[in-house]
Protein backbone atom coordinates (compact mmCIF):
# COMPACT_ATOMS: atom_id res chain seq x y z
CA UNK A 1 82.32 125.91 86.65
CA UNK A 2 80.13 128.61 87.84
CA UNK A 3 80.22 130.77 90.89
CA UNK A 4 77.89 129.01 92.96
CA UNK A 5 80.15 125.59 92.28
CA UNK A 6 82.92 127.97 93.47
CA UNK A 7 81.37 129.09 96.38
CA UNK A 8 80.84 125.43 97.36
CA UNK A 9 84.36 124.37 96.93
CA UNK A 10 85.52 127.00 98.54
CA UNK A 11 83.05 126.23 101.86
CA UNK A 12 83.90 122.74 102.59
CA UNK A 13 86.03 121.93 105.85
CA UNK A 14 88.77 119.83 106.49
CA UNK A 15 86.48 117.69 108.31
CA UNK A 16 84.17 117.30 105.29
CA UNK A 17 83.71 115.88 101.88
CA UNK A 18 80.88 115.84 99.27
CA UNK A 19 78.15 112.26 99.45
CA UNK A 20 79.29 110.21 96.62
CA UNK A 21 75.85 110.33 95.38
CA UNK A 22 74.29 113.53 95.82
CA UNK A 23 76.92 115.59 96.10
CA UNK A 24 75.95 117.02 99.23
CA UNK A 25 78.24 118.17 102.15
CA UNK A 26 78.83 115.87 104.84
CA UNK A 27 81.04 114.65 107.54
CA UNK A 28 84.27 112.48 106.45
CA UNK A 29 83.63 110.08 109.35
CA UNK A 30 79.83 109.65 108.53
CA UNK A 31 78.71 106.64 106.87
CA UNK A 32 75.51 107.34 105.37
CA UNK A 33 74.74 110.77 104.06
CA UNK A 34 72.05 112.58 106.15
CA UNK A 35 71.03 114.22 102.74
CA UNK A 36 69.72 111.29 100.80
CA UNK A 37 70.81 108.22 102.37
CA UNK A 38 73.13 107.01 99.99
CA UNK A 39 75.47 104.60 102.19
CA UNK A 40 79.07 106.21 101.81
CA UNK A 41 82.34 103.63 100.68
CA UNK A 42 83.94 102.10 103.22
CA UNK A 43 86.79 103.91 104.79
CA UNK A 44 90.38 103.00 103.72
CA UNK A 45 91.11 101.20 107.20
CA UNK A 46 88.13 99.00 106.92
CA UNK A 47 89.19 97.94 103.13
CA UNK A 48 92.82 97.66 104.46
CA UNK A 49 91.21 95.03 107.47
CA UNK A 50 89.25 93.51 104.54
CA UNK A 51 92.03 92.84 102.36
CA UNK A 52 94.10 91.35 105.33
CA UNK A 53 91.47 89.28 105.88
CA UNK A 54 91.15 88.02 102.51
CA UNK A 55 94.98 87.49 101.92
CA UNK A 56 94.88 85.27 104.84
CA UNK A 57 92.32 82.79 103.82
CA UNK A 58 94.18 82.63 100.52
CA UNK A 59 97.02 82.04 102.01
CA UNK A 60 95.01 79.70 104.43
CA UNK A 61 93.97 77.75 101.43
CA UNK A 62 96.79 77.48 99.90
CA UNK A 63 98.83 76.05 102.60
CA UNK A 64 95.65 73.27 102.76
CA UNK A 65 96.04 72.28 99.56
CA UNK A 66 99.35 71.73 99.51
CA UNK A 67 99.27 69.93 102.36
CA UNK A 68 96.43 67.76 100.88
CA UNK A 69 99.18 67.53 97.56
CA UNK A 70 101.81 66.15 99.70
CA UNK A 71 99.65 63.56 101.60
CA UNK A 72 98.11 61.95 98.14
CA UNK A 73 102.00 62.23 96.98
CA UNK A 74 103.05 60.42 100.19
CA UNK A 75 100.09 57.96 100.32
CA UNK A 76 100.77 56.94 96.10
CA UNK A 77 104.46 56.84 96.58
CA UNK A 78 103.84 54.35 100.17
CA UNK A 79 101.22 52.60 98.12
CA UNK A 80 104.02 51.35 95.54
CA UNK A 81 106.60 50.50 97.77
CA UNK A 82 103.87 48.56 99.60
């Protein structure tokens, strides 16, 4: 690492964090980087929301199909004694 890379390291805020692209300095919070436009990852919350989201449709879907299971069960087993 040379000086210069030192330097930079050295300069960046708490508030701050290098574009995931470019490299460049930019704010934490911002989404895109002003330097070359590079849309940042999404922050940790939003993945958290996301992942909440998805573990509820699972869970959604799962609790469908077994409820579609235990009708076709119900249904065959009603059918026989029918």
């Amino acid at each position: 690492m040379n000086e210069n890379q030192d330097n930079l390291i050295k300069d960046i805020k708490e508030s701050e964090c290098y574009c995931r692209d470019c490299g460049a300095i930019i704010k934490k919070e911002a989404e895109i980087c002003v330097h070359c436009g590079i849309r940042q990852s999404s922050s940790h919350k939003s993945y958290l929301d996301d992942v909440k989201k998805l573990r509820s449709i699972i869970i959604g879907l799962i609790a469908i199909s077994g409820s579609v299971v235990f009708i076709m069960i119900l249904v065959w087993i009603l059918d026989e004694i029918f």
